[in-house]
N, C-alpha and C. Protein backbone atom coordinates (compact mmCIF):
# COMPACT_ATOMS: atom_id res chain seq x y z
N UNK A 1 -38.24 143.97 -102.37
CA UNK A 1 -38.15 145.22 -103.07
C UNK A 1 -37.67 145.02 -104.50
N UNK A 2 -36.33 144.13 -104.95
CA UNK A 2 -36.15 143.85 -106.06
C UNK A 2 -37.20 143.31 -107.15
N UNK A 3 -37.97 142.14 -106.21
CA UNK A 3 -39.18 141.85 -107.21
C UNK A 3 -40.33 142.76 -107.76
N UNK A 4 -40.15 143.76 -106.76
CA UNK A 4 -41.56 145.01 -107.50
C UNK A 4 -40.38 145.98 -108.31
N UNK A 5 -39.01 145.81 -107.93
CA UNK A 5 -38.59 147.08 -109.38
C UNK A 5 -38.84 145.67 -110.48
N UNK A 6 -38.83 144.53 -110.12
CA UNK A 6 -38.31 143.92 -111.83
C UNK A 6 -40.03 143.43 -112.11
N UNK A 7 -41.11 143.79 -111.18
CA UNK A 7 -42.43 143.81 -111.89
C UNK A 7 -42.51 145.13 -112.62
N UNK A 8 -41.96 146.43 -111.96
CA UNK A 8 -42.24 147.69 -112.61
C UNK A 8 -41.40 147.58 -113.74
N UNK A 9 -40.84 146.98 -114.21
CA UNK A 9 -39.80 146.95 -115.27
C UNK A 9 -40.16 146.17 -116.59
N UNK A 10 -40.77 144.96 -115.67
CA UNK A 10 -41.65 144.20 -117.17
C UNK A 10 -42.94 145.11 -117.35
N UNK A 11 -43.88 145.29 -116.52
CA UNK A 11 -45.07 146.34 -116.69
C UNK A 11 -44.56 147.45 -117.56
N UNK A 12 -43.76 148.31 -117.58
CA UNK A 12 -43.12 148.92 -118.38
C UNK A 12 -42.60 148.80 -119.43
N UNK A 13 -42.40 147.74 -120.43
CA UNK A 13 -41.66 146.77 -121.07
C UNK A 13 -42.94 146.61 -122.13
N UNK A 14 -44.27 146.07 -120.88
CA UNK A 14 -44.97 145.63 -121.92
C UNK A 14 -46.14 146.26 -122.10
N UNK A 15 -46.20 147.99 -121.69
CA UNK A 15 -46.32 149.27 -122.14
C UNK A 15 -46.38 149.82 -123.28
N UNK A 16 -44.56 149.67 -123.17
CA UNK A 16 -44.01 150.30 -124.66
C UNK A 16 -44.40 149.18 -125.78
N UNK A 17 -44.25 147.85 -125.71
CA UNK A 17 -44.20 146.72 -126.85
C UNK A 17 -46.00 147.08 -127.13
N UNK A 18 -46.88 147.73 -126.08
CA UNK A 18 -48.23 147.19 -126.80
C UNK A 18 -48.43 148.75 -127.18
N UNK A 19 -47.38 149.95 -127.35
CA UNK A 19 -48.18 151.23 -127.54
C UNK A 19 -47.01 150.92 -129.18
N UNK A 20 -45.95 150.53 -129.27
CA UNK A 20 -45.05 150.64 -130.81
C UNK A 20 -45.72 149.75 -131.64
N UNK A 21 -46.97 148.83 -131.49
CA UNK A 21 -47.54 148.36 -132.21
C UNK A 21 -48.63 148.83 -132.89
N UNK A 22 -48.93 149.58 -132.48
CA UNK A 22 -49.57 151.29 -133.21
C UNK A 22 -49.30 151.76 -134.49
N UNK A 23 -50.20 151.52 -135.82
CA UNK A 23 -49.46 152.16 -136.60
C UNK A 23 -50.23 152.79 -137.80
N UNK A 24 -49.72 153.11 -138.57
CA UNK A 24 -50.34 154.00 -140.02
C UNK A 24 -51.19 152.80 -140.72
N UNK A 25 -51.40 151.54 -139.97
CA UNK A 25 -51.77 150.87 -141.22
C UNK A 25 -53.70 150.21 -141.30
N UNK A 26 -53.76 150.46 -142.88
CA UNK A 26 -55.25 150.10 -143.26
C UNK A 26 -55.83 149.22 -142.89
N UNK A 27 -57.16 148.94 -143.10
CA UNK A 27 -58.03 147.64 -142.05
C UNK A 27 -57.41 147.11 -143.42
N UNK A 28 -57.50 145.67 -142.51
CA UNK A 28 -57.29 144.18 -143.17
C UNK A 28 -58.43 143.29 -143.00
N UNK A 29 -59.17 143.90 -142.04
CA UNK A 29 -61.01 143.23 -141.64
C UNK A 29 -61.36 143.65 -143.58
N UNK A 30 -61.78 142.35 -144.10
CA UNK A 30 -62.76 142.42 -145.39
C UNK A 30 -63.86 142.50 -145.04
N UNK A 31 -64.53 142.77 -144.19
CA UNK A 31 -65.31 143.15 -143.92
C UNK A 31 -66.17 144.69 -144.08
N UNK A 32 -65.29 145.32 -143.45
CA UNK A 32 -65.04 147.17 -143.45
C UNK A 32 -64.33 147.54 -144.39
N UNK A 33 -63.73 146.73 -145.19
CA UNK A 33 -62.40 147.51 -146.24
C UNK A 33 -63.32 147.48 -147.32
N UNK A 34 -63.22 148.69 -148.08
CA UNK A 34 -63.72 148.89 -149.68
C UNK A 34 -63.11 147.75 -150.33
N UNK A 35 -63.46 147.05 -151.64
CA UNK A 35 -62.71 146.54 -152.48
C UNK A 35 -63.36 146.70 -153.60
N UNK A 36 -63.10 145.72 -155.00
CA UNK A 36 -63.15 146.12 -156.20
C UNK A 36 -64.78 145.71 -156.03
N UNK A 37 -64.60 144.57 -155.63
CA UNK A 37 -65.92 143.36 -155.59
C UNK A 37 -66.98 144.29 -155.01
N UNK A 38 -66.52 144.88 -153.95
CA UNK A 38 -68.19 145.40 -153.41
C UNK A 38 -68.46 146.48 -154.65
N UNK A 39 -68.19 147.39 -155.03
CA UNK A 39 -67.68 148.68 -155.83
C UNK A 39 -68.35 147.92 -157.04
N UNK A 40 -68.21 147.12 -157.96
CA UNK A 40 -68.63 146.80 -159.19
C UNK A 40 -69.87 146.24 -159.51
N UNK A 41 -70.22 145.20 -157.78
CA UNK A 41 -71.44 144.20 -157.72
C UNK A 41 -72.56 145.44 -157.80
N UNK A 42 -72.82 146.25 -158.25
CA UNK A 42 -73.89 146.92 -157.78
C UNK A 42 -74.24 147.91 -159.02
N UNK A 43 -75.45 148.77 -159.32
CA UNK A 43 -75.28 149.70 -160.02
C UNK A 43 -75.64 150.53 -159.12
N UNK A 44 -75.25 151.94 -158.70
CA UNK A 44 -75.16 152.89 -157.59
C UNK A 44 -75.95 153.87 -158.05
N UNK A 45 -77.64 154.00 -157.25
CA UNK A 45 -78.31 155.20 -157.84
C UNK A 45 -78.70 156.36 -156.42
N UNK A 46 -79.04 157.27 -156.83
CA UNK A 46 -79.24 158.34 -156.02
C UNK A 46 -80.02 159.19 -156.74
N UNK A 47 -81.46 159.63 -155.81
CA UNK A 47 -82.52 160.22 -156.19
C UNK A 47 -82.72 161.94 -155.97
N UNK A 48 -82.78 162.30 -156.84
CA UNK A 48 -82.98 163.91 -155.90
C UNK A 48 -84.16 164.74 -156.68
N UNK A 49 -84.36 165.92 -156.04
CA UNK A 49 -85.23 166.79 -157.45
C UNK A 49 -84.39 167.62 -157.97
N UNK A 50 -84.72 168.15 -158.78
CA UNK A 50 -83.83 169.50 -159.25
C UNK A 50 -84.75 170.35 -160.30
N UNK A 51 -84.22 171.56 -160.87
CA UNK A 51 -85.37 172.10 -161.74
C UNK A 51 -84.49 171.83 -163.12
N UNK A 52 -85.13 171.50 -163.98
CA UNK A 52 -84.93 171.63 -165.54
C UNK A 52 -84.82 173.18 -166.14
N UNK A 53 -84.13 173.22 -167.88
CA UNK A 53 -83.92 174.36 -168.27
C UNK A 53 -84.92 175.19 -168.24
N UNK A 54 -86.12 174.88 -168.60
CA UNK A 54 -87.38 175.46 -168.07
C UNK A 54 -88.28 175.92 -166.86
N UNK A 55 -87.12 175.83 -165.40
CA UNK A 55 -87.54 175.83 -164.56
C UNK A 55 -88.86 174.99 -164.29
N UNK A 56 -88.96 173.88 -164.60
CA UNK A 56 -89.78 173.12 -163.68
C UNK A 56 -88.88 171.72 -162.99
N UNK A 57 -89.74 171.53 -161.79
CA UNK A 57 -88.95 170.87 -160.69
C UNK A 57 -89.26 169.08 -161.47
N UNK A 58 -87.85 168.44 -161.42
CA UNK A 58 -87.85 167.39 -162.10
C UNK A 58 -87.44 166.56 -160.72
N UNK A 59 -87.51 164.89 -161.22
CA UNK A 59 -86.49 163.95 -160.47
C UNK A 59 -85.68 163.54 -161.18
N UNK A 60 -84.31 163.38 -160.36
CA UNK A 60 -83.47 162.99 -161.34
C UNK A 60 -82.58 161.82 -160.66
N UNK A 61 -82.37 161.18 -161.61
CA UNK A 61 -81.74 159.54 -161.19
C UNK A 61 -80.55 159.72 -161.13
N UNK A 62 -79.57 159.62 -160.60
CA UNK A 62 -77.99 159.75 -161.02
C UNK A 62 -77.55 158.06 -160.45
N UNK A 63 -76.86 157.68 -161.71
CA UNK A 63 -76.76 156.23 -161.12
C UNK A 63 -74.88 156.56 -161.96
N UNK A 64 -73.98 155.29 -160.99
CA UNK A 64 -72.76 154.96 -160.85
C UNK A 64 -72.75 153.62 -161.04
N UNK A 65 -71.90 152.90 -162.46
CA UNK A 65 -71.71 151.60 -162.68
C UNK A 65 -70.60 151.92 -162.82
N UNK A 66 -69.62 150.47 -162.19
CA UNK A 66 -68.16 150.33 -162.17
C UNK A 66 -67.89 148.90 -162.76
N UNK A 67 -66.93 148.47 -163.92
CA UNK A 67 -66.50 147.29 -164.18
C UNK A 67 -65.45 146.83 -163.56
N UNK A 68 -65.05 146.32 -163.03
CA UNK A 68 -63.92 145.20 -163.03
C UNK A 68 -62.91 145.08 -163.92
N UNK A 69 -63.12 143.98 -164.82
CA UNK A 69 -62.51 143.73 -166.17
C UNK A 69 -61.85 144.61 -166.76
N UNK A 70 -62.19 145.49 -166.95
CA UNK A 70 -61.05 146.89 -167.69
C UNK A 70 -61.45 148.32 -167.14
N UNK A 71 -61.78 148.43 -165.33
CA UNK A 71 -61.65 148.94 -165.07
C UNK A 71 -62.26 150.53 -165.42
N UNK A 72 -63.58 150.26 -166.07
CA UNK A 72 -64.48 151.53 -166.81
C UNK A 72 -65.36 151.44 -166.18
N UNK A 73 -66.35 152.89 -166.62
CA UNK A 73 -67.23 152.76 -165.51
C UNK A 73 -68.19 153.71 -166.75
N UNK A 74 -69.56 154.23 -166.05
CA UNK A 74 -70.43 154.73 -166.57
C UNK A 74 -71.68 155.74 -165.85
N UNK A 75 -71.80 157.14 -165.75
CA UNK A 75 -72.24 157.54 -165.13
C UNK A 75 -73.33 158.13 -165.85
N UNK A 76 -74.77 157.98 -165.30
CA UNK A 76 -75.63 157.90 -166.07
C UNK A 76 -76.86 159.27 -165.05
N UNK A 77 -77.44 159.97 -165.55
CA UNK A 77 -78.19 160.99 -165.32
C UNK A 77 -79.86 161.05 -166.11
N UNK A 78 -80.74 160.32 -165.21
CA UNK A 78 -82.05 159.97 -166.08
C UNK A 78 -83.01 160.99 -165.28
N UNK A 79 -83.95 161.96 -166.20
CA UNK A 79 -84.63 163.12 -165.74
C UNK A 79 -86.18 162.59 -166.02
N UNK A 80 -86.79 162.53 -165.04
CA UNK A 80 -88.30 162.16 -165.04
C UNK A 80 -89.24 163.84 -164.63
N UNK A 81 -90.31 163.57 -165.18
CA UNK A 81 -91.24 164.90 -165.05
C UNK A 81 -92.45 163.99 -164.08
N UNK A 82 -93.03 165.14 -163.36
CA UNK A 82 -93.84 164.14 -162.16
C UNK A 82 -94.50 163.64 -162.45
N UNK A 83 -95.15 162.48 -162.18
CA UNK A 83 -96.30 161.25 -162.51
C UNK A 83 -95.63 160.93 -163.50
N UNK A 84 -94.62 160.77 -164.22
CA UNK A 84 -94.16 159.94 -165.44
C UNK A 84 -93.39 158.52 -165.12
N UNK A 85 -92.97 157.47 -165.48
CA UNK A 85 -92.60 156.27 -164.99
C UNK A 85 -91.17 156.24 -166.03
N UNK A 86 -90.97 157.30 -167.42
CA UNK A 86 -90.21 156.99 -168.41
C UNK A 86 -89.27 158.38 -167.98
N UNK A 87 -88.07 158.26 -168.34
CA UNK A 87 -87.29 158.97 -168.20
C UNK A 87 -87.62 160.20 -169.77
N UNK A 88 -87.63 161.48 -169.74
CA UNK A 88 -87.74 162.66 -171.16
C UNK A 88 -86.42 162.78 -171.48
N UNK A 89 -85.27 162.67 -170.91
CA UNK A 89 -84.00 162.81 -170.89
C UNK A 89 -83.25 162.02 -170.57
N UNK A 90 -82.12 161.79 -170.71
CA UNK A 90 -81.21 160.29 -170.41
C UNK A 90 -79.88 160.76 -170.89
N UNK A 91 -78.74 161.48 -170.21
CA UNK A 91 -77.10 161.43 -170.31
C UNK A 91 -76.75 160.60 -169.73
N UNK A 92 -75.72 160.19 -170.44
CA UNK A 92 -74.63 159.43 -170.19
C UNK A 92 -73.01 159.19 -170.66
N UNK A 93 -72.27 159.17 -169.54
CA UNK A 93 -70.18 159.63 -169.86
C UNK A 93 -70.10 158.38 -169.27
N UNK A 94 -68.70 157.76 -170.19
CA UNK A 94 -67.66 156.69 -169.83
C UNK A 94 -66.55 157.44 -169.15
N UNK A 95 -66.17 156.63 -167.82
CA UNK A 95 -65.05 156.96 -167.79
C UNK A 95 -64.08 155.66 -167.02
N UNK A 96 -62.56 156.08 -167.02
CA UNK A 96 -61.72 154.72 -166.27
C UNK A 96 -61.59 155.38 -164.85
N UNK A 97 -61.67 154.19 -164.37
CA UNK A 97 -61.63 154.45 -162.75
C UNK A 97 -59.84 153.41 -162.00
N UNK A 98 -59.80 153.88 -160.91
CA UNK A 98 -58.49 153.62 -160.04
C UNK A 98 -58.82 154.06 -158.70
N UNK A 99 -58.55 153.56 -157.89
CA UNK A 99 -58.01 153.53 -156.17
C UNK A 99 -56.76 155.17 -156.56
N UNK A 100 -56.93 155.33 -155.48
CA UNK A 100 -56.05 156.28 -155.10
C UNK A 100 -54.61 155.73 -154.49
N UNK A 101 -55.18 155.14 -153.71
CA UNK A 101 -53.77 154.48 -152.97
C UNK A 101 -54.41 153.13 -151.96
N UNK A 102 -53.29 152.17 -151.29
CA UNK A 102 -53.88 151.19 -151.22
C UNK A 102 -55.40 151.33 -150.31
N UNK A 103 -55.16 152.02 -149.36
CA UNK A 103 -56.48 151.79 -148.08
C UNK A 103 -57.84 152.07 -149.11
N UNK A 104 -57.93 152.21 -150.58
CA UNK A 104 -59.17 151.85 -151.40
C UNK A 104 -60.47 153.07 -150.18
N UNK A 105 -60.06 154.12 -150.35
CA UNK A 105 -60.88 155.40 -149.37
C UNK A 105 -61.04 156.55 -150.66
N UNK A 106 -60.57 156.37 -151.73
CA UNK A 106 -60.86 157.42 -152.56
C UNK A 106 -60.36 156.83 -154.03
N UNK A 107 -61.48 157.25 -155.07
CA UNK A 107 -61.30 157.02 -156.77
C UNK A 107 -60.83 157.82 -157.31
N UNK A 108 -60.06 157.91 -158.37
CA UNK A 108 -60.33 159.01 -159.22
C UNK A 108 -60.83 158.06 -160.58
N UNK A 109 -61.65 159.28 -160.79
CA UNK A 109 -62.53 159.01 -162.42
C UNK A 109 -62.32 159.69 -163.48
N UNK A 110 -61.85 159.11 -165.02
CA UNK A 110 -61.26 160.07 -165.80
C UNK A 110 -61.92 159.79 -166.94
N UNK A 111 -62.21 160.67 -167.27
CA UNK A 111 -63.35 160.81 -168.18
C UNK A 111 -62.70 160.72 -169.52
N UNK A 112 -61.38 161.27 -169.95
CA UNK A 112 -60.90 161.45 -170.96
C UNK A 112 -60.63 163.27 -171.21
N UNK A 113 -59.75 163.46 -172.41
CA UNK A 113 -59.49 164.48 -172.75
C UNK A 113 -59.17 165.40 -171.49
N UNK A 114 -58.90 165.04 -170.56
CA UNK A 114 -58.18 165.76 -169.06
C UNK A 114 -59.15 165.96 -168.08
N UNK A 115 -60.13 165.31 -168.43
CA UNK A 115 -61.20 165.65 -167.39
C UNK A 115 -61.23 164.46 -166.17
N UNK A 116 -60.99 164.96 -164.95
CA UNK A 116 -60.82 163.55 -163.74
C UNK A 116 -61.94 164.35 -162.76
N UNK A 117 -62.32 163.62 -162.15
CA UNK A 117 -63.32 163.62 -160.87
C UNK A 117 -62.56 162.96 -159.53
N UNK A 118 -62.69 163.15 -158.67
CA UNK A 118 -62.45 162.94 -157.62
C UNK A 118 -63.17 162.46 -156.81
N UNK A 119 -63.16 161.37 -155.94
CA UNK A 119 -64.14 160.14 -155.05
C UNK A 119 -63.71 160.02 -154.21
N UNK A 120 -63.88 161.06 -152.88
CA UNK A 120 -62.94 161.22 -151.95
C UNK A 120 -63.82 160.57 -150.67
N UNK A 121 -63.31 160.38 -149.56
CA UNK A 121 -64.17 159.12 -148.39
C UNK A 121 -64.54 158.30 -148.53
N UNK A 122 -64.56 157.08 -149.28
CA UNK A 122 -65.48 156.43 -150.27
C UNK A 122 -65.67 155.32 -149.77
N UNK A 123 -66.95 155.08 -149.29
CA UNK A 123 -67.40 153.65 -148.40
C UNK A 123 -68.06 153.07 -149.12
N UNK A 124 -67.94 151.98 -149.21
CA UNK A 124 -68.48 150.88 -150.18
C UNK A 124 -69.45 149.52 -149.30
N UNK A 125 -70.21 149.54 -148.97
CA UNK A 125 -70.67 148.63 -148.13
C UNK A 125 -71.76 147.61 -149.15
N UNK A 126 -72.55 146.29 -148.45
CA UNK A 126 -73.29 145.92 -149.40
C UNK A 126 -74.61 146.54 -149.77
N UNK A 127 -75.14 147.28 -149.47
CA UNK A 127 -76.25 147.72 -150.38
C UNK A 127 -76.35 149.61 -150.30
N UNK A 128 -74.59 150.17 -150.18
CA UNK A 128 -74.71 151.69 -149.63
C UNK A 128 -73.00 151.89 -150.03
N UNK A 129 -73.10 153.38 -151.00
CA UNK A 129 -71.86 153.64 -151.69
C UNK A 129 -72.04 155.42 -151.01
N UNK A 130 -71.17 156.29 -150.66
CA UNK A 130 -70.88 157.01 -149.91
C UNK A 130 -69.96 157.78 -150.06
N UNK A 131 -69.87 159.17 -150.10
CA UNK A 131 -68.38 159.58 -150.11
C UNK A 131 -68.68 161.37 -150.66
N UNK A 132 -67.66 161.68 -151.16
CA UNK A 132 -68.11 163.35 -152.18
C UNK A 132 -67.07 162.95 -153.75
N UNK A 133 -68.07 163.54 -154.28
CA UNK A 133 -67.91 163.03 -155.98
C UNK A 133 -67.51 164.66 -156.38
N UNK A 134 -66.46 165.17 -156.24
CA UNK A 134 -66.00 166.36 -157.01
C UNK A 134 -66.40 167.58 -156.24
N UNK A 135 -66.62 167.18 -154.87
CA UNK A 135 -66.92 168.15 -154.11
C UNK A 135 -67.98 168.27 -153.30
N UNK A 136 -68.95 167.53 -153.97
CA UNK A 136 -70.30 167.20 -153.74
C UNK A 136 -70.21 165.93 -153.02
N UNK A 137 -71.44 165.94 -151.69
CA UNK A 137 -71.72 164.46 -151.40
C UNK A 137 -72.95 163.74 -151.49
N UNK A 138 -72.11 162.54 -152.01
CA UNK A 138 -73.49 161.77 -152.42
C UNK A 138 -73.46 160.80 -151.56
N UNK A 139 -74.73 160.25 -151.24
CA UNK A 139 -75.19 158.95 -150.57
C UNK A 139 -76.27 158.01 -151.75
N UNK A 140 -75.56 156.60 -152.30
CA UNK A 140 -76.00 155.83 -153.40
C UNK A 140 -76.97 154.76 -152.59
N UNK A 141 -77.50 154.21 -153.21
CA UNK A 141 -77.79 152.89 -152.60
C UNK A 141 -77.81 152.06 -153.86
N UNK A 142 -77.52 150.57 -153.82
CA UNK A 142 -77.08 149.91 -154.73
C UNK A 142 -78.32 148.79 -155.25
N UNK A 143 -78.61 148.54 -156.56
CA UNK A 143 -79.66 148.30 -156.95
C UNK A 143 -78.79 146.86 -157.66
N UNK A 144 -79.49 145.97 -157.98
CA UNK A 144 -78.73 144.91 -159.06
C UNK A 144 -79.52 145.22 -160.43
N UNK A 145 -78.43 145.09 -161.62
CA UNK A 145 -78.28 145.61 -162.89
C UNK A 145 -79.82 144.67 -163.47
């Protein structure tokens, strides 16, 4: 009888030791974790239509480049009219970019003069960037420069 209370006692023991090892903390798999490297190797575009000031229905390129090195980036908006191969329009804003906090799950982007964007869910995989950009969600896929 003593040996099944002092089995129920270690079974119990090693219960609690494998449920307090449980905790708040971020993947450490580099694999699944965002980092700078996946985030910069890429230029990030996403295709959609939309209509122009003239109401006619355009495509429009929205592409996301991120540096490394000093941490800037460049968001670029190229408007094609159908059957055309050349972009009629072409914007483009600098801005500095940062992690939110360590688990690298959200950017903020600051454009300057007080203007920040927000990069909230933000999955970074190798050829697929993911997340909502100021409210909006986008799905990128990553092209080399």
């Amino acid at each position: 009888m003593k040996t099944l209370n002092v089995g129920k006692i270690l079974f119990l023991l090693m219960i609690v030791m494998g449920l307090s090892s449980c905790g708040d903390e971020y993947y450490t798999d580099d694999y699944l974790r965002n980092s700078d490297e996946k985030l910069c190797a890429k230029k990030w575009v996403e295709e959609y239509t939309t209509e122009n000031k003239d109401g006619v229905e355009v495509l429009c390129s929205h592409q996301l480049k991120f540096a490394k090195a000093d941490y800037s980036g460049q968001e670029i908006w190229e408007y094609y009219r159908s059957g055309e191969s050349r972009p009629y329009e072409t914007t483009s804003r600098t801005f500095t970019w940062k992690w939110i906090d360590k688990t690298m799950e959200g950017l903020i982007l600051n454009y300057g003069a007080g203007e920040i964007k927000y990069f909230d869910n933000v999955w970074v995989r190798e050829n697929y960037l993911s997340g909502k950009l100021n409210g909006m969600i986008v799905m990128m896929v990553g092209t080399n420069f």
